[in-house]
N, C-alpha and C. Protein backbone atom coordinates (compact mmCIF):
# COMPACT_ATOMS: atom_id res chain seq x y z
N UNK A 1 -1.15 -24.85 14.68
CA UNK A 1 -2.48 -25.38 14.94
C UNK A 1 -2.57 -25.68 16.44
N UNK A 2 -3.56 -25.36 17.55
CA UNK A 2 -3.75 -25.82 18.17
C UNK A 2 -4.92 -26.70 18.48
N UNK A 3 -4.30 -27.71 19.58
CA UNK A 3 -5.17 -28.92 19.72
C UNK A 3 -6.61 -28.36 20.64
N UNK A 4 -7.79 -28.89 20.49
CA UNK A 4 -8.48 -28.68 21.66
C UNK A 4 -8.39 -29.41 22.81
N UNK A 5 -8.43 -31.28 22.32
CA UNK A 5 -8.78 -32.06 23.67
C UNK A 5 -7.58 -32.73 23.98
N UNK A 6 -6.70 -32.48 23.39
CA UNK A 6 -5.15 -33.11 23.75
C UNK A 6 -4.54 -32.22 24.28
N UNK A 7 -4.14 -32.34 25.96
CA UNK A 7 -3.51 -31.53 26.44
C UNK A 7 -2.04 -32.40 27.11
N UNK A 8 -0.82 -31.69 26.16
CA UNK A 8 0.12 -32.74 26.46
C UNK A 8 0.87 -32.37 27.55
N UNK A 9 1.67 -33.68 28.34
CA UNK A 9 2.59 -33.12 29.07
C UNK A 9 3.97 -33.44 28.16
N UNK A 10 5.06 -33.27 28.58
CA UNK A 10 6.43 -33.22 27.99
C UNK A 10 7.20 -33.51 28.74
N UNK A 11 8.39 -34.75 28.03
CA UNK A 11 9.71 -35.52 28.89
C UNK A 11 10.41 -35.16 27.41
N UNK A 12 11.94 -35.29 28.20
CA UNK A 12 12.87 -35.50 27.30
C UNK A 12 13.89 -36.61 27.60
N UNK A 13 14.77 -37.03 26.75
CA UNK A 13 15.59 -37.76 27.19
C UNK A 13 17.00 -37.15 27.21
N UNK A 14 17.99 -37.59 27.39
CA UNK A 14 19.35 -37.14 27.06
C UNK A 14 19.97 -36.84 25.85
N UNK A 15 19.47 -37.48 25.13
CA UNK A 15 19.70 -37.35 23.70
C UNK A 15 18.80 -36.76 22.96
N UNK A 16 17.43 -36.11 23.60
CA UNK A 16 16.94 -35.01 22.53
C UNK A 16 15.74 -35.72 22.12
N UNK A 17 15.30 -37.10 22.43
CA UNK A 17 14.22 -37.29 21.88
C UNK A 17 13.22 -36.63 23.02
N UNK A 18 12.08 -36.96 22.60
CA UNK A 18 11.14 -35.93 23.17
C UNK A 18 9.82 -37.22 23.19
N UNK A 19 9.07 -37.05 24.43
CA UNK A 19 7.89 -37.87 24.73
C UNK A 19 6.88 -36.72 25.12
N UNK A 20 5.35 -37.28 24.41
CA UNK A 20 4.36 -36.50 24.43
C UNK A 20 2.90 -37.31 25.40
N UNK A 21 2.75 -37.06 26.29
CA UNK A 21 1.59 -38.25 26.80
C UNK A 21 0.11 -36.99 27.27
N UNK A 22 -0.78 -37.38 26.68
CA UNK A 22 -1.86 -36.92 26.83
C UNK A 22 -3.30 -37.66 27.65
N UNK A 23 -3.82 -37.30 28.01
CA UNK A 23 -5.22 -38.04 28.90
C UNK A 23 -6.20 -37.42 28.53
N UNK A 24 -7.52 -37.69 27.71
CA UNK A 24 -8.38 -37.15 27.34
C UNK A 24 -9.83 -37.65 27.73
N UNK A 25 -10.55 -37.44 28.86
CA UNK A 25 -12.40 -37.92 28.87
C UNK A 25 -12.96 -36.78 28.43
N UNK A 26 -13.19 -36.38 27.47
CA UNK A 26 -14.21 -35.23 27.01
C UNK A 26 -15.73 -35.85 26.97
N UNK A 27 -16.73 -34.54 27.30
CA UNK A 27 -18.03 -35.71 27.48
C UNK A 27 -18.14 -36.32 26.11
N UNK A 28 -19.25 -37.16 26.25
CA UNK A 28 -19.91 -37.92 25.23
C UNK A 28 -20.11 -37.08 23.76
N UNK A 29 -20.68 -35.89 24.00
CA UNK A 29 -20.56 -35.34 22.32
C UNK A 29 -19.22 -35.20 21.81
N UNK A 30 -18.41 -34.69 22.57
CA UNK A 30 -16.86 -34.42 21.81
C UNK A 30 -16.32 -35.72 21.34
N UNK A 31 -16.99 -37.12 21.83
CA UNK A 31 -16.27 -38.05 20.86
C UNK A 31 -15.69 -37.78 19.98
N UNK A 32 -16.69 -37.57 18.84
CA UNK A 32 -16.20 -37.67 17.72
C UNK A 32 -15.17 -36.85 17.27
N UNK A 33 -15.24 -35.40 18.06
CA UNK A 33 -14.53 -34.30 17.60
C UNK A 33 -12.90 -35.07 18.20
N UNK A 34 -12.97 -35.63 19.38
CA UNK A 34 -11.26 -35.25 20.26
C UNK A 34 -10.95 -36.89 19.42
N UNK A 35 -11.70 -38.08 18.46
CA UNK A 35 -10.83 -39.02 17.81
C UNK A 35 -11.09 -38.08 16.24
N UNK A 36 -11.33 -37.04 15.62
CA UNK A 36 -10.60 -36.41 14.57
C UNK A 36 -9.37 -36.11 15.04
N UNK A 37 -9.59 -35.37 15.95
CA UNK A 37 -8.37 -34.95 16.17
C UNK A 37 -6.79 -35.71 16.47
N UNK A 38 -7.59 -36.49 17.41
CA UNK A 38 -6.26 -37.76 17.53
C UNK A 38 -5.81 -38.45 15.73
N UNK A 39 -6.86 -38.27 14.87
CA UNK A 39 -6.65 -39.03 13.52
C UNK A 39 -5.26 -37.86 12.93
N UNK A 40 -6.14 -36.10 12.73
CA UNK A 40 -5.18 -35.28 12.31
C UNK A 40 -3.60 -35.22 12.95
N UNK A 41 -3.55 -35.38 14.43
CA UNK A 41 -2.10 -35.41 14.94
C UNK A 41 -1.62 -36.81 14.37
N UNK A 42 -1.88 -37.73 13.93
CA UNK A 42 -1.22 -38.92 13.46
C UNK A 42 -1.40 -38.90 11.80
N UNK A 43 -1.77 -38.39 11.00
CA UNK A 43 -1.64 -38.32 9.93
C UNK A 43 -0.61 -37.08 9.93
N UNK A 44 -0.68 -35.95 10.11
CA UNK A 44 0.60 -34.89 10.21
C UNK A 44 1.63 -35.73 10.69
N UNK A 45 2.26 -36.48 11.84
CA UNK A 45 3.26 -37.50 12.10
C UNK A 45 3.52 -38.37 11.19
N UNK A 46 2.37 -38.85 10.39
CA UNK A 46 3.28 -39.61 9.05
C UNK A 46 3.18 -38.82 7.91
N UNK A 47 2.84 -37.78 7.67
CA UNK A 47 3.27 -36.95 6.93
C UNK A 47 4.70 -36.84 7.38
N UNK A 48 5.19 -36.29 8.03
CA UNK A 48 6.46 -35.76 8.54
C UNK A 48 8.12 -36.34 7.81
N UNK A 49 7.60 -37.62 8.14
CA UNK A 49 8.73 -38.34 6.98
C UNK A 49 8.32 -39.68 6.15
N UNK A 50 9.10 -40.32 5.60
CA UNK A 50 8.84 -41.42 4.94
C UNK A 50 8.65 -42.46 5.22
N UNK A 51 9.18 -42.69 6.94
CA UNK A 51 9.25 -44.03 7.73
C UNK A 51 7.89 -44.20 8.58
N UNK A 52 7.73 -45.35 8.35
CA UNK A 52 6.59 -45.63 9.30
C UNK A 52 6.99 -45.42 10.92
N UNK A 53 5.82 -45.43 11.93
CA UNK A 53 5.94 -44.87 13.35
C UNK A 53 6.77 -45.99 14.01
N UNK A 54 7.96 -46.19 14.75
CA UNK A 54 8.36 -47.44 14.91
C UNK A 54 9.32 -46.97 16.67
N UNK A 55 9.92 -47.54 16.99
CA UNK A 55 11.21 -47.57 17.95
C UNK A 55 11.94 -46.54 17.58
N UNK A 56 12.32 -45.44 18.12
CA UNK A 56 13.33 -44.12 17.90
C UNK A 56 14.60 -45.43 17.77
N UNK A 57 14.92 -45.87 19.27
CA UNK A 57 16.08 -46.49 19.04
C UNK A 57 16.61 -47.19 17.56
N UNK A 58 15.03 -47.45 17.31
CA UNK A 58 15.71 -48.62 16.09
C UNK A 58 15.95 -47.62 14.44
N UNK A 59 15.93 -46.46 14.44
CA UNK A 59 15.90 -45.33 13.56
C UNK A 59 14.79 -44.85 13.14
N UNK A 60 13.54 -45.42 13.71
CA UNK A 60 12.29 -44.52 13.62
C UNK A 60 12.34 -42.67 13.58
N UNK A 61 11.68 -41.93 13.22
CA UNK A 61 11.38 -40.83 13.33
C UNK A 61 10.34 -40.31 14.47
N UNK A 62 9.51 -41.14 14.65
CA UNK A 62 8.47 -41.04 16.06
C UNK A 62 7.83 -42.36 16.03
N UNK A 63 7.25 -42.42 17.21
CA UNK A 63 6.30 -43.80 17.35
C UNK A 63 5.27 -43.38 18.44
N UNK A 64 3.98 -44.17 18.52
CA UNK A 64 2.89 -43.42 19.53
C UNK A 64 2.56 -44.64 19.63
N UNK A 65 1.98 -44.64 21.14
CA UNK A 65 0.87 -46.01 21.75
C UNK A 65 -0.54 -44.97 21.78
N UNK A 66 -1.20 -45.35 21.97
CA UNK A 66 -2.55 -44.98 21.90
C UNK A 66 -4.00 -46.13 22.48
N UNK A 67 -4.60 -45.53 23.57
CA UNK A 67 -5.09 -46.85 24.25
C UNK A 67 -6.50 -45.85 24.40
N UNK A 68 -7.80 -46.59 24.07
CA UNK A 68 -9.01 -45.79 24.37
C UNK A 68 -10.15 -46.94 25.22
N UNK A 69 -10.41 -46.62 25.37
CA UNK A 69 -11.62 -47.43 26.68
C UNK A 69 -13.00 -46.14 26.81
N UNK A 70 -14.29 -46.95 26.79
CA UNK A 70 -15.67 -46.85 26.52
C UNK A 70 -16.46 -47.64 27.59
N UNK A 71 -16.30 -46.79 28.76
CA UNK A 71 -16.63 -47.24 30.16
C UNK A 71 -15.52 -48.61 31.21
N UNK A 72 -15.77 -49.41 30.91
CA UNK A 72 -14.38 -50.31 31.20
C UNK A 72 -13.87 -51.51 30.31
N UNK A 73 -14.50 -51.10 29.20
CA UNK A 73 -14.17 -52.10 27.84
C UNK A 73 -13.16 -51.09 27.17
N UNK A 74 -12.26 -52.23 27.13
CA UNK A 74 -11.43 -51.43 25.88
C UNK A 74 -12.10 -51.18 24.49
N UNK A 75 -10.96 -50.31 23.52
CA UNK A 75 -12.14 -50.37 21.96
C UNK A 75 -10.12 -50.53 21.33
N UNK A 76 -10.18 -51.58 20.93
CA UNK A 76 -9.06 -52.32 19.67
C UNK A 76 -8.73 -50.62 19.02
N UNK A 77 -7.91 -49.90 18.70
CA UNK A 77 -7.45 -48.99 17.39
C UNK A 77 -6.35 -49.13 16.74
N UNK A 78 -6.42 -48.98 15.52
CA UNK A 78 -5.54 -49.47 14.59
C UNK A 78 -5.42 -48.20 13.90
N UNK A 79 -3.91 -47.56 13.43
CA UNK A 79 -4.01 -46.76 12.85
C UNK A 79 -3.46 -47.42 11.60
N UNK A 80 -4.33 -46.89 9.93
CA UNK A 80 -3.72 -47.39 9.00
C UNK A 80 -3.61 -46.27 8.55
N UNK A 81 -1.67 -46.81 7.79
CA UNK A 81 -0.68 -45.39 7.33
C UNK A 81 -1.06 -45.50 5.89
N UNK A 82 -1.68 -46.13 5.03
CA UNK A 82 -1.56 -46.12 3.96
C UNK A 82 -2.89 -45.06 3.22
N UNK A 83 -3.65 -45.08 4.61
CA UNK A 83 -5.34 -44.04 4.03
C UNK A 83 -5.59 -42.91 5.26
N UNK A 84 -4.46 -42.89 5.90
CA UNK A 84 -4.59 -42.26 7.18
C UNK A 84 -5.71 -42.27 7.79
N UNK A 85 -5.87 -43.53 7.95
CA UNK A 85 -7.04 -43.31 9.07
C UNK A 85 -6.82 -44.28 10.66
N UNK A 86 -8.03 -43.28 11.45
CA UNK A 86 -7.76 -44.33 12.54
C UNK A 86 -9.18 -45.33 12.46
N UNK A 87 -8.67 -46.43 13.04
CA UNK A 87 -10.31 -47.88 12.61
C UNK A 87 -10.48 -48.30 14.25
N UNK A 88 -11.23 -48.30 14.72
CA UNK A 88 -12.01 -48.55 16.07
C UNK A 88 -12.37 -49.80 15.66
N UNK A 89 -12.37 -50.81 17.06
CA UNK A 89 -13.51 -51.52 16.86
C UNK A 89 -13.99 -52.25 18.82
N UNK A 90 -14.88 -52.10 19.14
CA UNK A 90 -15.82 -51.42 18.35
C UNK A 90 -15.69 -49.52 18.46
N UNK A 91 -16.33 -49.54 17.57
CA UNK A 91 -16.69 -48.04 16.92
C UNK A 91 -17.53 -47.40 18.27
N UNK A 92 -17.36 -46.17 18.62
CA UNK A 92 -18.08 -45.93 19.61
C UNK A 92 -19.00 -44.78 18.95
N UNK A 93 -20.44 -45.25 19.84
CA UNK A 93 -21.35 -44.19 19.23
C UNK A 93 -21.53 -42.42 19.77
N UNK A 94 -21.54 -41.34 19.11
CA UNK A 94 -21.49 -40.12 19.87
C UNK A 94 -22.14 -40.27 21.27
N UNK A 95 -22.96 -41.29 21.46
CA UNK A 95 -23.30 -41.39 22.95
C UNK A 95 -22.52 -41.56 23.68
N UNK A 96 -21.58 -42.36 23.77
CA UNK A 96 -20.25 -42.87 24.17
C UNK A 96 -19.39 -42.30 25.13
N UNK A 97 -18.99 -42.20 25.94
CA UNK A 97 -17.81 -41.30 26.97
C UNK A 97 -16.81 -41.71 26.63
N UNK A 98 -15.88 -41.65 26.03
CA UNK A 98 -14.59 -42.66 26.13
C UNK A 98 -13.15 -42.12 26.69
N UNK A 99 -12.32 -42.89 27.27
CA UNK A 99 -11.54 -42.61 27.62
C UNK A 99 -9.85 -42.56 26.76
N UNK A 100 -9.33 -41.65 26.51
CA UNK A 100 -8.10 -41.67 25.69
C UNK A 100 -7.31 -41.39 26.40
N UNK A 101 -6.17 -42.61 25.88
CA UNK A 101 -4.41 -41.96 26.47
C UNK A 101 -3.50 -42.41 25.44
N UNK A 102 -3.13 -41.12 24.75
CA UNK A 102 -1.88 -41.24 23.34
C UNK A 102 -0.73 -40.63 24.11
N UNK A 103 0.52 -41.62 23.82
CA UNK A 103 2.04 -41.26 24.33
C UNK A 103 2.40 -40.65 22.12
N UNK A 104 3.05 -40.08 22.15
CA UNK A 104 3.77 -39.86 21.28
C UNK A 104 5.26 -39.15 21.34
N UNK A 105 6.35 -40.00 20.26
CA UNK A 105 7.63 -39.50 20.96
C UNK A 105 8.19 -39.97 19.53
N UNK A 106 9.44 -38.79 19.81
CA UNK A 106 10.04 -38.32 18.30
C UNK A 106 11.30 -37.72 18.16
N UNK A 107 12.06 -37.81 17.46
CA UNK A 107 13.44 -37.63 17.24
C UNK A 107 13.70 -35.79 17.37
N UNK A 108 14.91 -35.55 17.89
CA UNK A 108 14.79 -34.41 17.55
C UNK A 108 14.27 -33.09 16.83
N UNK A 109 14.92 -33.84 15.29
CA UNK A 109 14.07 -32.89 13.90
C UNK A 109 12.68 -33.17 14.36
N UNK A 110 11.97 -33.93 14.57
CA UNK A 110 10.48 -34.29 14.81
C UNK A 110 10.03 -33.63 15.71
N UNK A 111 10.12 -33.26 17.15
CA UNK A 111 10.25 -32.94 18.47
C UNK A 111 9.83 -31.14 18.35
N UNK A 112 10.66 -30.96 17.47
CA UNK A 112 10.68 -29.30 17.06
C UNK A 112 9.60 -28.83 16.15
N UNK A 113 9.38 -29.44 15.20
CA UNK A 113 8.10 -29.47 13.83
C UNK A 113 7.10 -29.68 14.76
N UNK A 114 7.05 -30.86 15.66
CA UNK A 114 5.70 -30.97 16.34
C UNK A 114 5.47 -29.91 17.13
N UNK A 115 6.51 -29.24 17.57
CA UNK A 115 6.35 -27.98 18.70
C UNK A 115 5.47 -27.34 18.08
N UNK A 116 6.39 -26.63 16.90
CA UNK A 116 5.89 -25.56 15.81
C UNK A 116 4.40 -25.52 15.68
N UNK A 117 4.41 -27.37 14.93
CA UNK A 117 2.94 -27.43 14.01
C UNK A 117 1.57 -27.27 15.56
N UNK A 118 1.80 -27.81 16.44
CA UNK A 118 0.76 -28.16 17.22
C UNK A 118 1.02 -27.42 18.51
N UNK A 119 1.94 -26.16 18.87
CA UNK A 119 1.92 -25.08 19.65
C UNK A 119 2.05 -25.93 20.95
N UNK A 120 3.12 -27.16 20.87
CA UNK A 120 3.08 -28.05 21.84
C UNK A 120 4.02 -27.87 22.88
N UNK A 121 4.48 -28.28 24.29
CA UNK A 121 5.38 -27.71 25.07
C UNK A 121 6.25 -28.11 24.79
């Protein structure tokens, strides 16, 4: 699958984990489209295994920060693993410009599937 409005860059560490950081202002109509999309790359990530997104160090499988801003207000997001969804608040309207920046980073086995699934570097 490829992404449209997530264009990632790529770090590694010594040990194979793998960091994903993206920057996204798409205009005002793609709102809605580039936070599906941020919803689908984080529901495929907890698809992936059984553990919730947490600290690699601490035996996580991946973990992501995710920070969005709607001119110079932040907007709160919460991702809940139990309905896969992501919850805004506030909710921004397709009028909206907003600004996105998702880090995501993942264990080896993870690192590689994400390559695969999302044609990622």
């Amino acid at each position: 699958m490829t992404l449209e409005f997530l264009e990632f860059d790529c770090s590694e560490d010594s040990e194979g984990g793998v960091c994903w950081d993206a920057l996204a202002q798409p205009a005002a109509r793609h709102t809605p489209a580039l936070l599906h999309e941020v919803t689908q790359l984080l529901a495929w990530a907890h698809r992936f295994g059984p553990q919730e997104p947490g600290p690699i160090e601490d035996g996580a499988d991946w973990d992501f920060d995710l920070h969005i801003r709607c001119g110079k207000a932040p907007i709160t997001a919460h991702w809940n693993s139990a309905d896969q969804t992501l919850a805004l608040s506030p909710n921004p309207s397709t009028n909206d410009e907003i600004t996105l920046s998702l880090s995501i980073s993942g264990t080896p086995a993870f690192a590689q599937a994400f390559r695969e699934h999302w044609n990622a570097p």
